[in-house]
C-alpha atoms as a PDB file:
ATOM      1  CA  UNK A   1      34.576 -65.643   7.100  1.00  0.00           C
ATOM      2  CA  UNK A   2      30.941 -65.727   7.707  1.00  0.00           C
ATOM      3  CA  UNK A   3      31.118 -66.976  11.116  1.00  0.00           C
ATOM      4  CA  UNK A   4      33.938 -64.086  12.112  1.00  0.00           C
ATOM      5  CA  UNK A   5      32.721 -61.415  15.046  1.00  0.00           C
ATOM      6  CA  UNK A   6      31.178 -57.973  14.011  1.00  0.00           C
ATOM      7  CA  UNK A   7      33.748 -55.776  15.543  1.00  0.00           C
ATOM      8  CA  UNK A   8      32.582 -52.711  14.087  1.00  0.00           C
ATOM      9  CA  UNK A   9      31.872 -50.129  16.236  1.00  0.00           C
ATOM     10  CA  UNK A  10      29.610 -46.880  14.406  1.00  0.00           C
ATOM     11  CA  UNK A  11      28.940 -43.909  16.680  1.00  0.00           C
ATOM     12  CA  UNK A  12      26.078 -41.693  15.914  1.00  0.00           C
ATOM     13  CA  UNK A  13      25.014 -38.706  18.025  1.00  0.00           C
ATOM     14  CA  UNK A  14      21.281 -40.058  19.755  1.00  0.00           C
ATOM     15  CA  UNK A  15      20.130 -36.363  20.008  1.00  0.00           C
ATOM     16  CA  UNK A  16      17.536 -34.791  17.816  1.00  0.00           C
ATOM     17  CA  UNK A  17      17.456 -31.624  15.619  1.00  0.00           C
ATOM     18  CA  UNK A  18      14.778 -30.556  18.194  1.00  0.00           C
ATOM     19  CA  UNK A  19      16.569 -31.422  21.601  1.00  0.00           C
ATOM     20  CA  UNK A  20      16.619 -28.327  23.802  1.00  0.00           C
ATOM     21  CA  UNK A  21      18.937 -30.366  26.038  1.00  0.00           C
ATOM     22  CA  UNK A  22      17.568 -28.771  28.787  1.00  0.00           C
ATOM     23  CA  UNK A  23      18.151 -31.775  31.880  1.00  0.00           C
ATOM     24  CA  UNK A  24      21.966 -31.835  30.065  1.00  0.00           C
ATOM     25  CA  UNK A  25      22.277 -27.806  30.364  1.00  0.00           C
ATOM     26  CA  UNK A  26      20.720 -28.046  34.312  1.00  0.00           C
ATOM     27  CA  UNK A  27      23.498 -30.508  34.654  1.00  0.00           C
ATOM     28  CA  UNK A  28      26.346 -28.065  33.830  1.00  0.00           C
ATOM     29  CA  UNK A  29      24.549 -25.055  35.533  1.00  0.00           C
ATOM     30  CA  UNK A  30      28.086 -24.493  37.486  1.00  0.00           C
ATOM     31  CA  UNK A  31      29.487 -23.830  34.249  1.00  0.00           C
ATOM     32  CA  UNK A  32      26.744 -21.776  32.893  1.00  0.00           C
ATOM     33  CA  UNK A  33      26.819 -19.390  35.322  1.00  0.00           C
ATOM     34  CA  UNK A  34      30.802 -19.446  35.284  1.00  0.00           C
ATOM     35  CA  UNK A  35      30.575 -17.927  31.859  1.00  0.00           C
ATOM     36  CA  UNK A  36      27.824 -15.375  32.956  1.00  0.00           C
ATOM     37  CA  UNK A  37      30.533 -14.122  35.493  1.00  0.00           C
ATOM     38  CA  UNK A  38      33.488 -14.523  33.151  1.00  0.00           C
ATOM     39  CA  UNK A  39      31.421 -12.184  30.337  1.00  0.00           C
ATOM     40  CA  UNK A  40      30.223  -9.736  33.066  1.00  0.00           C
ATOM     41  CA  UNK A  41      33.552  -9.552  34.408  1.00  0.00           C
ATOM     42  CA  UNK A  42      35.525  -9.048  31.191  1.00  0.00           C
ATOM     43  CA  UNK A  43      33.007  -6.263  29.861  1.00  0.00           C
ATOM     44  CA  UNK A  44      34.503  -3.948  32.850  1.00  0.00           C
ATOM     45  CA  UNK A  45      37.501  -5.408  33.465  1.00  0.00           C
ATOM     46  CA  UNK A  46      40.746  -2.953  33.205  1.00  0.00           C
ATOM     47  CA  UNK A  47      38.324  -0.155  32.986  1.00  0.00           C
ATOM     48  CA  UNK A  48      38.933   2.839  34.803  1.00  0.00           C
ATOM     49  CA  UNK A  49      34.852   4.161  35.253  1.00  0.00           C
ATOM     50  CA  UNK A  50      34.052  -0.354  35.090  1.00  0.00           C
ATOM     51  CA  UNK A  51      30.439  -0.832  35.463  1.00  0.00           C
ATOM     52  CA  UNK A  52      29.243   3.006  35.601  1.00  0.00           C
ATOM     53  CA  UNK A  53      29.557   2.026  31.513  1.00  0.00           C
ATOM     54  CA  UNK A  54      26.549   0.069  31.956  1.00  0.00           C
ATOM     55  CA  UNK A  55      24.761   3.751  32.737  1.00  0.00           C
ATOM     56  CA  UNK A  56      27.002   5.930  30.232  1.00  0.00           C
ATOM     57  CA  UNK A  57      26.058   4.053  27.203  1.00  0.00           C
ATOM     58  CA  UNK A  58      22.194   4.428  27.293  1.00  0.00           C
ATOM     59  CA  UNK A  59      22.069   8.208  29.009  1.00  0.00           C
ATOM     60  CA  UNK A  60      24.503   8.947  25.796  1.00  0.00           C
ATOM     61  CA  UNK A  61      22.448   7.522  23.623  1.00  0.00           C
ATOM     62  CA  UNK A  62      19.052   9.312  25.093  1.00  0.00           C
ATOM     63  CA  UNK A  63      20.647  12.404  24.931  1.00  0.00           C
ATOM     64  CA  UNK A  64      21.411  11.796  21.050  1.00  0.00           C
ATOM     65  CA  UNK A  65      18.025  11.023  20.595  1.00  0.00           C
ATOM     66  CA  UNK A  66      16.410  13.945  22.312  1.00  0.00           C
ATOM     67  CA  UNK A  67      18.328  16.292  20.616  1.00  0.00           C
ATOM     68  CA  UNK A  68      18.532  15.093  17.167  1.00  0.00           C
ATOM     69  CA  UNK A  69      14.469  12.986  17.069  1.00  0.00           C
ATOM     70  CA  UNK A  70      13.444  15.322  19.109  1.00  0.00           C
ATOM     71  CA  UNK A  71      14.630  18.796  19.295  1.00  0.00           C
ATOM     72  CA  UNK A  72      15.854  19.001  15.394  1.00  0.00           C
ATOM     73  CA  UNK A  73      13.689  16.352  13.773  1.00  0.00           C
ATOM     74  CA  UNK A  74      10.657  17.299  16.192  1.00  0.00           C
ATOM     75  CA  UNK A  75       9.213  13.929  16.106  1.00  0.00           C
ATOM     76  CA  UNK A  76       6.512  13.615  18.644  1.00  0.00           C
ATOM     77  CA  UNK A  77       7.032  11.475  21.893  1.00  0.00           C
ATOM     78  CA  UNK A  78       2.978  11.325  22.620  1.00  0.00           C
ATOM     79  CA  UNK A  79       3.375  13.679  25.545  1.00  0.00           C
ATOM     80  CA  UNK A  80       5.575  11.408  27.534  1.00  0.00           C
ATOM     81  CA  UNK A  81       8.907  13.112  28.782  1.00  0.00           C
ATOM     82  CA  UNK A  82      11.259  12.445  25.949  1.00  0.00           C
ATOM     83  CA  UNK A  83      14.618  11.106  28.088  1.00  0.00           C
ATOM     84  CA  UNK A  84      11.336   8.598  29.350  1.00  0.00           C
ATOM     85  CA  UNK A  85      10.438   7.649  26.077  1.00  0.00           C
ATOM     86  CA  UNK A  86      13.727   7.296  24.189  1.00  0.00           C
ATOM     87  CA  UNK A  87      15.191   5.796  27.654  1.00  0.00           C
ATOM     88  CA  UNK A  88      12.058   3.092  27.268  1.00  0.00           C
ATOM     89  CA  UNK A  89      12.910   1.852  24.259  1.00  0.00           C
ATOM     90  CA  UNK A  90      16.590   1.866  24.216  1.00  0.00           C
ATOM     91  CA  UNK A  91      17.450  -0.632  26.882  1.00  0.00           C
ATOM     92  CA  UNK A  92      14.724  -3.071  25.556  1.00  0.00           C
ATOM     93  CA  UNK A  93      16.265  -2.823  21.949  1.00  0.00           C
ATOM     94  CA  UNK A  94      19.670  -3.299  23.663  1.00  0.00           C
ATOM     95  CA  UNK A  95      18.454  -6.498  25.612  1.00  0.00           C
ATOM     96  CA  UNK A  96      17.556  -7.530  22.298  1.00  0.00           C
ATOM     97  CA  UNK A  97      19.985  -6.658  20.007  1.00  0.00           C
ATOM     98  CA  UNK A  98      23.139  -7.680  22.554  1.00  0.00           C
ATOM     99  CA  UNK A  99      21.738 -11.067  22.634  1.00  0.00           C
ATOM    100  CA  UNK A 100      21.468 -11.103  18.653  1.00  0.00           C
ATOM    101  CA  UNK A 101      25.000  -9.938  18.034  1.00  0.00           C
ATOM    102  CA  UNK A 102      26.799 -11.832  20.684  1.00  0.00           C
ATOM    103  CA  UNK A 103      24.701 -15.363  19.765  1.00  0.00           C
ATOM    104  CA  UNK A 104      25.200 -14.540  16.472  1.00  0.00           C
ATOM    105  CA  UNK A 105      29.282 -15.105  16.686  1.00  0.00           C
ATOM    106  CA  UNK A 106      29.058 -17.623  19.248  1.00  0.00           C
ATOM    107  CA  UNK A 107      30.716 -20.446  17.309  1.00  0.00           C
ATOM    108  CA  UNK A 108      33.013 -18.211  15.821  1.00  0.00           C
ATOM    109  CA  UNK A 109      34.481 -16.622  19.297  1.00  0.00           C
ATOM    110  CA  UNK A 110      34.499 -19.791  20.988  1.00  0.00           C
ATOM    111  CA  UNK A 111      35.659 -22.362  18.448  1.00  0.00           C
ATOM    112  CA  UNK A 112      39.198 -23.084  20.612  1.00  0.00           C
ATOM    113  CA  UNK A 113      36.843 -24.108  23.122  1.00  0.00           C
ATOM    114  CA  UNK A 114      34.298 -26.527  21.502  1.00  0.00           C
ATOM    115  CA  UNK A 115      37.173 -28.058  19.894  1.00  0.00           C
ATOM    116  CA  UNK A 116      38.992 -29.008  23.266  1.00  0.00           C
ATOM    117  CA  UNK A 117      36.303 -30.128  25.737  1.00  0.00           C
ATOM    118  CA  UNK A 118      32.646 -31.300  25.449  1.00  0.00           C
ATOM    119  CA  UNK A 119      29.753 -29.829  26.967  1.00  0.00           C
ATOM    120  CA  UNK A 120      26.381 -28.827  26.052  1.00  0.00           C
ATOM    121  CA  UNK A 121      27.101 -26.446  23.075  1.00  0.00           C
ATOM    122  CA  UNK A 122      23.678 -24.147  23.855  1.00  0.00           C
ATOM    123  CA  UNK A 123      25.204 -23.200  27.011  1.00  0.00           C
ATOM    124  CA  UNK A 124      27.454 -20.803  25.512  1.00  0.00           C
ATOM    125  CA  UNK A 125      24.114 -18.678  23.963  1.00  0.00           C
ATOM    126  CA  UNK A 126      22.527 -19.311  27.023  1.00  0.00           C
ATOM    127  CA  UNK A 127      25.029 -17.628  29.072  1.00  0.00           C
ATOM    128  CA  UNK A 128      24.983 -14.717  26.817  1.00  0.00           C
ATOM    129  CA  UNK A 129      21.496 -14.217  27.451  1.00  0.00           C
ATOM    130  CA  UNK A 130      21.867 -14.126  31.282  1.00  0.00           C
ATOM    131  CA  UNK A 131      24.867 -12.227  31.113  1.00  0.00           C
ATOM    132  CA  UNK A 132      23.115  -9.396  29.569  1.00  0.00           C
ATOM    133  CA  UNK A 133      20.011  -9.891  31.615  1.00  0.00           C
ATOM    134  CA  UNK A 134      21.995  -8.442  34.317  1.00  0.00           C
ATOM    135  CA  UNK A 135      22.941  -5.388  32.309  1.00  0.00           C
ATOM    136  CA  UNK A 136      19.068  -4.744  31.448  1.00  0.00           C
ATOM    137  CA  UNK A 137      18.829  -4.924  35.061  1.00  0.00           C
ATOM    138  CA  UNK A 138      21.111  -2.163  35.623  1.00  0.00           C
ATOM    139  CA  UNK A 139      19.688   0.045  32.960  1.00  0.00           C
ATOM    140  CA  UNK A 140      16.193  -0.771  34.090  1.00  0.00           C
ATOM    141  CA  UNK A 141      17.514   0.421  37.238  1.00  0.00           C
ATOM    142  CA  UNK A 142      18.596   4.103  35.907  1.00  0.00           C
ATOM    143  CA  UNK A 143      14.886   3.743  33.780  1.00  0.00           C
ATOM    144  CA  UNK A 144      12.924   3.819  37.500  1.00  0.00           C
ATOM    145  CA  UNK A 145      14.914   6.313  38.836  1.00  0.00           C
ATOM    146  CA  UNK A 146      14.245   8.623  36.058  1.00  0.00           C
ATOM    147  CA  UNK A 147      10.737   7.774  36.004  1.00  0.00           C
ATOM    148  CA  UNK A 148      10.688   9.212  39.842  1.00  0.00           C
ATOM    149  CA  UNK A 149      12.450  11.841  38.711  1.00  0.00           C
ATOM    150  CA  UNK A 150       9.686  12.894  36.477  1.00  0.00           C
ATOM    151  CA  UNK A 151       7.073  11.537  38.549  1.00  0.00           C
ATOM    152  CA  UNK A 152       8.265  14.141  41.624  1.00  0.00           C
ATOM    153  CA  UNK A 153       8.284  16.862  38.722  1.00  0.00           C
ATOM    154  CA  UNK A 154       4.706  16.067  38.382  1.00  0.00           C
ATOM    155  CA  UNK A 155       4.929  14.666  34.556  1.00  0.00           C
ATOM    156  CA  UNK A 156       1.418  12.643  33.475  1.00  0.00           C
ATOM    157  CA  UNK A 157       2.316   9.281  32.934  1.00  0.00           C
ATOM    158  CA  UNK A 158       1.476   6.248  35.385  1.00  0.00           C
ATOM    159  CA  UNK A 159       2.430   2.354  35.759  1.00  0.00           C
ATOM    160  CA  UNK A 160      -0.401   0.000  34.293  1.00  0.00           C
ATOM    161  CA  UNK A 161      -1.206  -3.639  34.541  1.00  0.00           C
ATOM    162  CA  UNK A 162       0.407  -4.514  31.942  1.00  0.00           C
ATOM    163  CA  UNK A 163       3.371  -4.319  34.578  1.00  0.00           C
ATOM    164  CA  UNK A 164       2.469  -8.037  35.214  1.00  0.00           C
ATOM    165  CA  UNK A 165       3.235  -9.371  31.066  1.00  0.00           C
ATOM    166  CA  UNK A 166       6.613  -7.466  32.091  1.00  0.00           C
ATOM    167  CA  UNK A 167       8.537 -11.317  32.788  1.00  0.00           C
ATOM    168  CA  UNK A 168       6.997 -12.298  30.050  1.00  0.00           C
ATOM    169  CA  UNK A 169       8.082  -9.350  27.310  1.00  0.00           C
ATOM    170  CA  UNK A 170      11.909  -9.886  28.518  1.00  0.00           C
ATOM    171  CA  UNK A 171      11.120 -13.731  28.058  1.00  0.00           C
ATOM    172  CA  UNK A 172      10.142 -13.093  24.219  1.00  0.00           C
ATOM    173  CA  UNK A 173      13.209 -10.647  24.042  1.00  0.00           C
ATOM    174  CA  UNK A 174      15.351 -13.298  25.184  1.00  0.00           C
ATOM    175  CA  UNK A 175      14.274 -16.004  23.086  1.00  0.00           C
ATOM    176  CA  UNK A 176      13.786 -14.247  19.960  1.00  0.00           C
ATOM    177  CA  UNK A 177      17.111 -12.592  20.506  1.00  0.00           C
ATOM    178  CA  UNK A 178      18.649 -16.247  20.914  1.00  0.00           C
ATOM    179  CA  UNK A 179      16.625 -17.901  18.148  1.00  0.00           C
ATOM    180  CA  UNK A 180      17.753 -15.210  15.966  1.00  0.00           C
ATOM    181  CA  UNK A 181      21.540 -15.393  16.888  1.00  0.00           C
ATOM    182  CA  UNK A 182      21.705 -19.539  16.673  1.00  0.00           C
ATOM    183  CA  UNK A 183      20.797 -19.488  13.118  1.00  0.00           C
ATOM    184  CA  UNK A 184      23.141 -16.761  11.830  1.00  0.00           C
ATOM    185  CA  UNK A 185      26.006 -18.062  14.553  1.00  0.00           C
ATOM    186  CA  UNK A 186      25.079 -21.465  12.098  1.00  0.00           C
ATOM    187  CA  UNK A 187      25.730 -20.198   8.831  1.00  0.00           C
ATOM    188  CA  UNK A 188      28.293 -17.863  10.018  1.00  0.00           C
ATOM    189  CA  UNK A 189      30.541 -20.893  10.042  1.00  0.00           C
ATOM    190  CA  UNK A 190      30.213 -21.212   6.684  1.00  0.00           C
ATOM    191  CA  UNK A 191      29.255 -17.742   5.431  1.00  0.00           C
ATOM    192  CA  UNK A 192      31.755 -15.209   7.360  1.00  0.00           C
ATOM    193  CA  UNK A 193      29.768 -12.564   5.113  1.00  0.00           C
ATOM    194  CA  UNK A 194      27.054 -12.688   7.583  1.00  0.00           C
ATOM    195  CA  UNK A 195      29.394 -11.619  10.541  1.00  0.00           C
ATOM    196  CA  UNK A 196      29.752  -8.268   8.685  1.00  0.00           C
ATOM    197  CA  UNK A 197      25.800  -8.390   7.895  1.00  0.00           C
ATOM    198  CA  UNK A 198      25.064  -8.695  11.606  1.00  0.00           C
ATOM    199  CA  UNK A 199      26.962  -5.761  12.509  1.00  0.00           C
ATOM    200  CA  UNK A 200      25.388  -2.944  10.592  1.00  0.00           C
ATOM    201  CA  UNK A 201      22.596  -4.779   9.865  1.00  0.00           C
ATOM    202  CA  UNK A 202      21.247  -4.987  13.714  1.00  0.00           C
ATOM    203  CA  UNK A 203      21.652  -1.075  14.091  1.00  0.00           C
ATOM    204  CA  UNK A 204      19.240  -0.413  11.052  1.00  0.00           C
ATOM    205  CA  UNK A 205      17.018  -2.880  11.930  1.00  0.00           C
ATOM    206  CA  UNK A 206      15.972  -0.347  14.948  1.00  0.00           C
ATOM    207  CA  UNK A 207      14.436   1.762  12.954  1.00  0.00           C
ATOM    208  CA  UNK A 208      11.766  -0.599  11.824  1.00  0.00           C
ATOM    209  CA  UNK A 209      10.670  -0.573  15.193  1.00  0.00           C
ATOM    210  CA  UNK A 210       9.151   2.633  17.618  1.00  0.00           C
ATOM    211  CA  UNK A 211      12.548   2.979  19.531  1.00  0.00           C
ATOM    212  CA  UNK A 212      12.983   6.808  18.123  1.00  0.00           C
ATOM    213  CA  UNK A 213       8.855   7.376  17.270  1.00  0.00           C
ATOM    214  CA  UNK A 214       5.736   6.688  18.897  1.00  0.00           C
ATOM    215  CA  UNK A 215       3.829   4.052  16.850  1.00  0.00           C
ATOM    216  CA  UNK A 216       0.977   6.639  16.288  1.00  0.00           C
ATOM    217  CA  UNK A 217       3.089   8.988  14.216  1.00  0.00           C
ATOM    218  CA  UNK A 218       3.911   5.744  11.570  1.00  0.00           C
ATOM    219  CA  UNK A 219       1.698   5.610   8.373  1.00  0.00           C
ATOM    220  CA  UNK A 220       1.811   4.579   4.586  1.00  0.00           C
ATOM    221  CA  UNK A 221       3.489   2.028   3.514  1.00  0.00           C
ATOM    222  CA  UNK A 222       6.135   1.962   6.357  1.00  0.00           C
ATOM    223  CA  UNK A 223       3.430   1.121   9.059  1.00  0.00           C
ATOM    224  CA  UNK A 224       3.039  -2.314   7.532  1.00  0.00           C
ATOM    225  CA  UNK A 225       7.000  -2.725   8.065  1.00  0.00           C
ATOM    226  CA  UNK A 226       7.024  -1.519  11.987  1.00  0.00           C
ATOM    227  CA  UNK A 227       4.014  -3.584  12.550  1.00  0.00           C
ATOM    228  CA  UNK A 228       5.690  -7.130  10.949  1.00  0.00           C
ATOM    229  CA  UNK A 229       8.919  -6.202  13.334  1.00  0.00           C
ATOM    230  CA  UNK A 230       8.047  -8.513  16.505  1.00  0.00           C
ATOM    231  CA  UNK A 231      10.494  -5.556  18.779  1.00  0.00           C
ATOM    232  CA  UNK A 232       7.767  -3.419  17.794  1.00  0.00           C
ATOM    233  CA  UNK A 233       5.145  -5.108  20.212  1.00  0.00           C
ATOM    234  CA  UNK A 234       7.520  -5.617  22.636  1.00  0.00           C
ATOM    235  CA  UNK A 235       8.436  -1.786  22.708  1.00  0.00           C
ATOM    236  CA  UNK A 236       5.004  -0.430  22.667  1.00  0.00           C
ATOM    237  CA  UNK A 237       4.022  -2.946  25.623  1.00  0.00           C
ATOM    238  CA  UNK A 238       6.827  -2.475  27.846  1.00  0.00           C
ATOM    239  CA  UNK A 239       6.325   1.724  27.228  1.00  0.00           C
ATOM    240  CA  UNK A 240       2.776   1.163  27.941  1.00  0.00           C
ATOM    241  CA  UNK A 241       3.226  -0.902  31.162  1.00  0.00           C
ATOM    242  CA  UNK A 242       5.289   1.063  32.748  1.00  0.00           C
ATOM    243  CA  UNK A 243       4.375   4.685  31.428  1.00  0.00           C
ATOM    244  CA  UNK A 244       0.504   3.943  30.298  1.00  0.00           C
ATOM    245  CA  UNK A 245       1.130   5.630  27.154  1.00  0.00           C
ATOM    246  CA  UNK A 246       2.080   2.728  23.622  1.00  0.00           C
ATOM    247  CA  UNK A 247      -0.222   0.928  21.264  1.00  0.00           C
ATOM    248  CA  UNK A 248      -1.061  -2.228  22.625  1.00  0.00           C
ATOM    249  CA  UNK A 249      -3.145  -5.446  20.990  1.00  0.00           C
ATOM    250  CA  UNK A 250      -3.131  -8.639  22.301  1.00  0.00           C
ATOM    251  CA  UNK A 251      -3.190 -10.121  18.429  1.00  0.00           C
ATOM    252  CA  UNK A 252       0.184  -8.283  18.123  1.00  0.00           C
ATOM    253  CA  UNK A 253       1.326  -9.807  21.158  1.00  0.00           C
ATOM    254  CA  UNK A 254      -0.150 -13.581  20.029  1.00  0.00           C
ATOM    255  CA  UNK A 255       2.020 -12.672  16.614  1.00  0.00           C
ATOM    256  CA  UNK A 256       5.232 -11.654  18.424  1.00  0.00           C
ATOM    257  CA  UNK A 257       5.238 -14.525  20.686  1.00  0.00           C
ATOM    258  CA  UNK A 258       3.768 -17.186  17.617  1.00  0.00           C
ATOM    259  CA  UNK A 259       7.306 -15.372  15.698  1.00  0.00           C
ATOM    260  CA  UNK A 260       9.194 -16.016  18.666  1.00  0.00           C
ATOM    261  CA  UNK A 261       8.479 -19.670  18.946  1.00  0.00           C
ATOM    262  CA  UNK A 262       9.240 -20.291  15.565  1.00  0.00           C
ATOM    263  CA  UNK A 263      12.534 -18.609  15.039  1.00  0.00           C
ATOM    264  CA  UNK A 264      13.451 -20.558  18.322  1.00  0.00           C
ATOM    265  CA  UNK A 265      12.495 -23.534  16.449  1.00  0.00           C
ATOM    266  CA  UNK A 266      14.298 -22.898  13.857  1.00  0.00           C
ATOM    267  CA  UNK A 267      17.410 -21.865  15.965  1.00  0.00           C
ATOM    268  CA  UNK A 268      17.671 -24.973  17.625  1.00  0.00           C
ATOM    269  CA  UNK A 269      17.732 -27.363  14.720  1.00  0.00           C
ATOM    270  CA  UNK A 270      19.985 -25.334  12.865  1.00  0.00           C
ATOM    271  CA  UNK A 271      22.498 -25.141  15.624  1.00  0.00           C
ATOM    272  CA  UNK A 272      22.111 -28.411  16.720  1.00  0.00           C
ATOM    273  CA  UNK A 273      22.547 -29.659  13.327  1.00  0.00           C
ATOM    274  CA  UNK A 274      25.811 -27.639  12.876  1.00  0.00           C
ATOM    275  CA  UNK A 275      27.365 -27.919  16.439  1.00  0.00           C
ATOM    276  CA  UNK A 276      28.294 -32.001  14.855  1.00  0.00           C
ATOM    277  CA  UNK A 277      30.682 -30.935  12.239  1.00  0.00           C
ATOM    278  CA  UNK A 278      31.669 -26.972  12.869  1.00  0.00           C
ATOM    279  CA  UNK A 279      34.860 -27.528  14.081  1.00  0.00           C
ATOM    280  CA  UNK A 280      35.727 -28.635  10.610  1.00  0.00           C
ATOM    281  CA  UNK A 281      34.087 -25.561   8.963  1.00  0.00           C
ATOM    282  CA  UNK A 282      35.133 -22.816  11.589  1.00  0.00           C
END
């Protein structure tokens, strides 16, 4: 018996917690940008206006704004044009937020999937976060033409350097927007609670930041809140880059990107560590 073979074969996954898999997700590139089609595609498809929605959502939501914040409430917009300021902070906060929600179920929605065919698991978030890249492109799109709009009308704003930290604000919204999503998409599997969390949770969670307020109108004890929200320096930044009016630091921005990191961090080991056994869970 001693002298019998060792024909026991155990497989264990080689990858760590920490692997971004970043050479195996360049690898499948053709299928990343597959699904960045097939979820631009679908969000239009059998529509009868199809991608004018991309425009109808945010002007709709501006003109909420401006007349409940700021013809009702009469909350101050620092002297910028209020479609310019409400319009500034709305397609940021969607960039964010779509990437959140849609991250967030990613397990959930595409369980059939994972379960069938292997492939690098962090392209599905990944996708999602290119797929709606495009929309912020379209509704930064509308954002410039209304800011020549108000620029022709002779409004006082004006573009800043700060234009240049611009790839690097939608880089951080990105990120924290996937970090964010991986580790609720991970204990979604096992805590459907969250799902419901997540969905009226996210729209709340706006008003911690300066989406509907200029940051100079917060004070008490609720500026200490806006100021911990990392959207908040992303908001004020990208308001102040483009229309020279936001409050700026670059300690907030060292904070929001020092955040960012870590909740990547975190997003990655979680969802790494439950991409091995979901299918059982999901």
């Amino acid at each position: 018996m001693a002298n019998e073979p060792n024909n026991l074969w155990v497989i264990e996954p080689t990858s760590s917690l920490f692997d971004l898999k970043i050479k195996e997700s360049i690898d499948y590139r053709d299928l990343l940008w597959l699904l960045v089609r097939r979820d631009f595609v679908s969000f239009y498809k059998q529509t009868i206006l199809g991608p004018v929605w991309f425009f109808i959502q945010p002007i709709f939501t501006v003109f909420i704004y401006v007349v409940i914040f700021g013809s009702v409430a009469g909350i101050s917009t620092d002297g910028l044009p209020k479609p310019l300021f409400y319009l500034a902070g709305v397609i940021t906060w969607n960039y964010f937020s779509d990437c959140l929600v849609k991250t967030s179920s990613v397990f959930r929605d595409n369980s059939t999937i994972f379960g069938k065919v292997y492939f690098p698991r962090l392209i599905m978030p990944l996708s999602i976060i290119f797929s709606n890249l495009i929309r912020f492109a379209v509704q930064l799109l509308l954002f410039l033409v209304l800011m020549g709009y108000y620029f022709i009308k002779g409004d006082q704003f004006h573009v800043t350097s700060y234009l240049l930290l611009f790839p690097f604000l939608i880089v951080l919204m990105a990120l924290l927007g996937l970090g964010l999503g991986m580790i609720i998409s991970a204990l979604t599997t096992k805590y459907r609670d969250l799902a419901f969390l997540v969905t009226f949770g996210v729209p709340l969670l706006m008003y911690t930041t300066t989406v509907v307020f200029p940051f100079s109108s917060v004070g008490g004890k609720y500026k200490l809140l806006v100021e911990l929200n990392p959207m908040t320096t992303i908001i004020e930044h990208f308001r102040y880059a483009f229309l020279g009016n936001g409050s700026i630091s670059w300690g907030a921005l060292a904070y929001t990107t020092l955040i960012t990191i870590f909740t990547l961090l975190i997003g990655v080991v979680v969802f790494n560590k439950v991409e091995k056994d979901f299918v059982d869970t999901v």
